[in-house]
Protein backbone atom coordinates (compact mmCIF):
# COMPACT_ATOMS: atom_id res chain seq x y z
CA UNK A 1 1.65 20.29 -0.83
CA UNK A 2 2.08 16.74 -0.11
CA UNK A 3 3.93 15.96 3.54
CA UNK A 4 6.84 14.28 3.86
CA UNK A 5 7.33 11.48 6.18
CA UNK A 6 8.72 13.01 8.96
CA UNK A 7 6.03 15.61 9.01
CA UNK A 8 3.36 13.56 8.96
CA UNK A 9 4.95 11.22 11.40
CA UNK A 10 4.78 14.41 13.75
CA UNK A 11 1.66 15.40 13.24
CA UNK A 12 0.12 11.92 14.17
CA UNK A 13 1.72 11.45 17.24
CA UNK A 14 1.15 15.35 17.91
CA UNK A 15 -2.75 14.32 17.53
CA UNK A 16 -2.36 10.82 19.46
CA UNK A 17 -1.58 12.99 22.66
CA UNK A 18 -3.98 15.55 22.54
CA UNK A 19 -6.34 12.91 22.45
CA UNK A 20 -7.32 12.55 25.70
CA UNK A 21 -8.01 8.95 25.84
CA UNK A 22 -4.66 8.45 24.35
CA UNK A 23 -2.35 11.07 26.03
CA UNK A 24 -0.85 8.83 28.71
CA UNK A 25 -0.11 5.98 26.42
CA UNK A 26 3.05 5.91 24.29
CA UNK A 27 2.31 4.70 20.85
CA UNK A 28 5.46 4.29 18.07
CA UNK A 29 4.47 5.78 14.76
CA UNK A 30 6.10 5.03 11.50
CA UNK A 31 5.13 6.74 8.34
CA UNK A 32 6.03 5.67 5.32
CA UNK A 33 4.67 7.95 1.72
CA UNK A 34 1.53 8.44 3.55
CA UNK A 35 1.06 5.07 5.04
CA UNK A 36 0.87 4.87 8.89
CA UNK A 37 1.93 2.14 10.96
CA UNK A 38 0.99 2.07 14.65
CA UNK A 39 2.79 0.07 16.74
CA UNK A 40 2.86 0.27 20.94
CA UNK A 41 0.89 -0.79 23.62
CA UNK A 42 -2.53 0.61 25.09
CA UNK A 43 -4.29 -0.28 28.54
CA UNK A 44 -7.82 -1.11 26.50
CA UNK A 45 -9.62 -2.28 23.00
CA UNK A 46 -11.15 0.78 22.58
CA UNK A 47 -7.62 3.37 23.34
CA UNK A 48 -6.45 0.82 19.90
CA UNK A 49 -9.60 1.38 17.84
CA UNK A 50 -9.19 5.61 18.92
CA UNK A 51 -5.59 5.86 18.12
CA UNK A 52 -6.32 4.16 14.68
CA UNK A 53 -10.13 6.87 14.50
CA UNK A 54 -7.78 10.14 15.26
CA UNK A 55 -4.83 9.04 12.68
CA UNK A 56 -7.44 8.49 9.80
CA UNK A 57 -8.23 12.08 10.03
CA UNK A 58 -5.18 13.62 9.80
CA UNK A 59 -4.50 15.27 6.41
CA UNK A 60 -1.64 13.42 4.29
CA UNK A 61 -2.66 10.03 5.90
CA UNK A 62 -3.48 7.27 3.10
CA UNK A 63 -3.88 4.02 4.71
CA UNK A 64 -3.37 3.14 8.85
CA UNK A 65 -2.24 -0.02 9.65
CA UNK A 66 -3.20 -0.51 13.37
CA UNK A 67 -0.62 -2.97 15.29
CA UNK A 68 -1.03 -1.89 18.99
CA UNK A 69 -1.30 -4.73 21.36
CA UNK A 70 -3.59 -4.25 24.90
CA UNK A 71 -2.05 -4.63 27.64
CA UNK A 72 -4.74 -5.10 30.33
CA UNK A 73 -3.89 -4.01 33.44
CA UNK A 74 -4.25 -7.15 36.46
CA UNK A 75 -7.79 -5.83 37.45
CA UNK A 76 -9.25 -5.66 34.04
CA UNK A 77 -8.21 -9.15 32.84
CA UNK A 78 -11.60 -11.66 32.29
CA UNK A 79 -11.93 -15.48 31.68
CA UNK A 80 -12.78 -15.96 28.15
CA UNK A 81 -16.50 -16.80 29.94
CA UNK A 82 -16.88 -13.68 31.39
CA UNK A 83 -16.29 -12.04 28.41
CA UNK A 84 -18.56 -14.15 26.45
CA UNK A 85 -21.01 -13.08 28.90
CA UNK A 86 -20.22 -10.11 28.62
CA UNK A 87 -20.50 -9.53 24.83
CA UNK A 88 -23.76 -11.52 24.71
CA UNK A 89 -25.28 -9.01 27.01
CA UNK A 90 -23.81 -5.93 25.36
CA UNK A 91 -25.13 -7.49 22.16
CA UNK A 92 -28.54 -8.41 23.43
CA UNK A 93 -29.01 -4.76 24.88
CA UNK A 94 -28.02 -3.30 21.66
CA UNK A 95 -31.14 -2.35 19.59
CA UNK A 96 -29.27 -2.00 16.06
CA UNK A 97 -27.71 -5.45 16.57
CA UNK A 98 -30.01 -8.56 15.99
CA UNK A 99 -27.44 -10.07 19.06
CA UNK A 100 -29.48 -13.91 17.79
CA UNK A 101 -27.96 -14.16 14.82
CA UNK A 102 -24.50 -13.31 16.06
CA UNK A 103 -22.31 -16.66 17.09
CA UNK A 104 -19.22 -14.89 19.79
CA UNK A 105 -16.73 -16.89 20.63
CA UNK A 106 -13.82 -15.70 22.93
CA UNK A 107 -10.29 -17.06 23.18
CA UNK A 108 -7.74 -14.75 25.14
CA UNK A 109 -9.62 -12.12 25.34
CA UNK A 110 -9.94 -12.06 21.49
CA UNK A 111 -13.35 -11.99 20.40
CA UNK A 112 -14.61 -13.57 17.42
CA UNK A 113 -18.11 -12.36 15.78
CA UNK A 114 -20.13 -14.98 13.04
CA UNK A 115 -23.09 -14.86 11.41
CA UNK A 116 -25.30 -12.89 8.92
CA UNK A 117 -26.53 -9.97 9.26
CA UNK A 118 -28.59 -7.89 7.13
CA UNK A 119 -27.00 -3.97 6.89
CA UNK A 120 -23.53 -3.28 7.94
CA UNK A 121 -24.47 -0.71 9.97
CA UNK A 122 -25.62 -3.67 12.32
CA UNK A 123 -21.86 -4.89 11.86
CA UNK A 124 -20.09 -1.69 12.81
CA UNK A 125 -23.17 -1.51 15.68
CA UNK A 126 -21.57 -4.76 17.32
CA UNK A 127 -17.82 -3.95 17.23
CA UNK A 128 -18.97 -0.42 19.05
CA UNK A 129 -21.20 -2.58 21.59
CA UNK A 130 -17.90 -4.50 22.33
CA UNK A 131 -15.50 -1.51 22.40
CA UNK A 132 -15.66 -0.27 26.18
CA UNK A 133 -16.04 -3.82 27.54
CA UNK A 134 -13.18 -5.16 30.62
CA UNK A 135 -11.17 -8.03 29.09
CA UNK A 136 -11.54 -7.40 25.67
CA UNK A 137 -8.00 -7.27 23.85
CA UNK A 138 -9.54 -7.20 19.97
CA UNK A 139 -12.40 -8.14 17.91
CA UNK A 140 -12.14 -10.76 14.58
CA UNK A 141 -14.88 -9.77 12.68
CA UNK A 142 -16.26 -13.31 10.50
CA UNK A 143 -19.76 -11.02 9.76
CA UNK A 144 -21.43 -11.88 6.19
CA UNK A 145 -23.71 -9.29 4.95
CA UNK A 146 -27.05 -10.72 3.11
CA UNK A 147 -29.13 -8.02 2.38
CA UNK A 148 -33.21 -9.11 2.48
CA UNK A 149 -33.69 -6.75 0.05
CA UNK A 150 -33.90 -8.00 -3.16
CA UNK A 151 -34.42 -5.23 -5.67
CA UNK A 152 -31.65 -4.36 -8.30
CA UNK A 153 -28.79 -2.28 -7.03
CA UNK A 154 -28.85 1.31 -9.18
CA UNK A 155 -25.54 2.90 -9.56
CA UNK A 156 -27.59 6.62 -10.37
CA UNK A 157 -28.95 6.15 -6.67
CA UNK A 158 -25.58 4.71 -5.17
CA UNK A 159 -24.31 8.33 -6.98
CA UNK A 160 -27.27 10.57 -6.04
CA UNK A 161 -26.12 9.30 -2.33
CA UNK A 162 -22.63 10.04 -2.43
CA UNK A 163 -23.79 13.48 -3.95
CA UNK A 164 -25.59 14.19 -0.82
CA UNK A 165 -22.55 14.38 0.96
CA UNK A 166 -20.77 17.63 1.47
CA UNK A 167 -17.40 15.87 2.46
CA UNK A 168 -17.07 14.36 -1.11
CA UNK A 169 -15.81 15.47 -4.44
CA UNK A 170 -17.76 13.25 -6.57
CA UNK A 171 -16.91 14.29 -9.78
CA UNK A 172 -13.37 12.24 -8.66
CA UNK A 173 -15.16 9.04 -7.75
CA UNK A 174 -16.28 6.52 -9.82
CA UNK A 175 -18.92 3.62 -8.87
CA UNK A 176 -19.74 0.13 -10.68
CA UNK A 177 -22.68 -2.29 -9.98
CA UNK A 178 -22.04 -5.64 -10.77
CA UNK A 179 -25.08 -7.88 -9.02
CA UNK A 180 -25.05 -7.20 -5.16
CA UNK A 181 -21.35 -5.98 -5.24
CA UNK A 182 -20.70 -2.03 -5.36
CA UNK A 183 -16.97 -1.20 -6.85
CA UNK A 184 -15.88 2.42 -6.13
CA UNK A 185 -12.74 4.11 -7.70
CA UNK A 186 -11.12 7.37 -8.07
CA UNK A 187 -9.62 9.66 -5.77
CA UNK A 188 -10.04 11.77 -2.94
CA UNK A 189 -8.05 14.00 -0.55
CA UNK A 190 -8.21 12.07 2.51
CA UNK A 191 -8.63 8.74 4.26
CA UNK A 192 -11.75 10.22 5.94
CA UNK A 193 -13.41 10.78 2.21
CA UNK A 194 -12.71 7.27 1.15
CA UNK A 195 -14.46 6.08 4.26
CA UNK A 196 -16.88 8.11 4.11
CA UNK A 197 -17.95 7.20 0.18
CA UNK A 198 -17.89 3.13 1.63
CA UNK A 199 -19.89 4.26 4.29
CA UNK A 200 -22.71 5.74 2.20
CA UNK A 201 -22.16 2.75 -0.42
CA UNK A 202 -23.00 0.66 2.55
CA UNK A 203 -25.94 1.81 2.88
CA UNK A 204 -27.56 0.63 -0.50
CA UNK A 205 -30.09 -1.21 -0.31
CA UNK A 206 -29.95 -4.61 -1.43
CA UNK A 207 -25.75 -4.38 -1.08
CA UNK A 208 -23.87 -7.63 0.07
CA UNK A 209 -20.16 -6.41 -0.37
CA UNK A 210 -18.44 -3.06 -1.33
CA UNK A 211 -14.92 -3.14 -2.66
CA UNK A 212 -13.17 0.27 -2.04
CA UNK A 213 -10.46 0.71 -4.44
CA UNK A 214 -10.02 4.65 -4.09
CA UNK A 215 -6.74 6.36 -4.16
CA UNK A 216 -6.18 9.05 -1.49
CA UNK A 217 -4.38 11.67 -2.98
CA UNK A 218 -3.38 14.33 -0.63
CA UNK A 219 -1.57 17.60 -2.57
């Protein structure tokens, strides 16, 4: 039975304070046909990229738009140098992240990522690395993904993969191989599912870019 809005809007902020990295912070939810928008302040980077994580798993929800602004508290706020030291260490101590291809640049406490990597797993690897760090009010992600693999992309093994998945419905999602890109379509139940099937597409080897156009559906 699909949720209306004020339903939905009441179950997300229900699950943004049992959270408990989120239950002292008031964020303002607005749902509109199953898109969220949050809105609000939060004390840190990573209370904004958990308030966004809990929402997307919430039944009903079909896209998250993530507005909250940090508000560092006096003690936490870093020159843009010390973050920049920061993130180059957090980066360099990272084993998934090849930190020397990775240009950072900080400006406000924004931090800006460049370069080429070779997986996206390394990508999502560096925004985590970044997530608990003082002084950091968001990450601008410029990463290009080149894979060095150079084999043909298959779309049976691209489906075989999402197959493998217990979370998925396959038979509802539809994939296309056109050079290095990966085009998926269809539609699942949740916002979780549609992640999920980009995740595994990810994963391909030889992959440069993966264009999610799924429709969550939620009945």
């Amino acid at each position: 039975m699909k949720k209306n809005n004020d339903v939905l809007r009441k179950e997300v902020k229900e699950a943004l304070k049992w959270e408990p990295l989120l239950h002292t912070n008031e964020i303002d939810v607005h749902v509109s046909e199953g898109a969220v928008n949050l809105e609000g302040t939060v004390d840190t980077y990573a209370q904004k990229k958990e308030a966004e994580h809990v929402v997307k798993k919430i039944p009903g929800v079909k896209d998250v738009v993530n507005n909250v602004k940090v508000d560092l508290f006096t003690s936490a706020i870093k020159s843009d140098k010390e973050i920049t030291n920061l993130v180059t260490k957090a980066l360099h101590e990272n084993w998934a992240v090849p930190d020397h291809k990775i240009e950072v640049t900080v400006k406000d406490g924004w931090v800006t990522l460049k370069g080429i990597l070779h997986w996206n797993f390394q990508r999502k690897a560096a925004d985590n690395a970044i997530r608990y760090l003082n002084g950091v009010r968001g990450v601008i992600d410029k990463i290009k993904i080149e894979a060095e693999v150079k084999n043909e992309i298959k779309k049976e093994l691209v489906e075989k993969a999402l197959r493998r998945s217990w979370l998925l419905e396959v038979d509802n999602i539809k994939v296309r191989v056109d050079g290095k890109t990966i085009f998926l379509s269809g539609i699942v139940s949740s916002l979780f599912q549609k992640e999920e099937a980009e995740k595994i597409a990810w994963d391909t080897p030889g992959v440069w870019f993966v264009d999610n156009e799924i429709l969550v559906e939620f009945d």
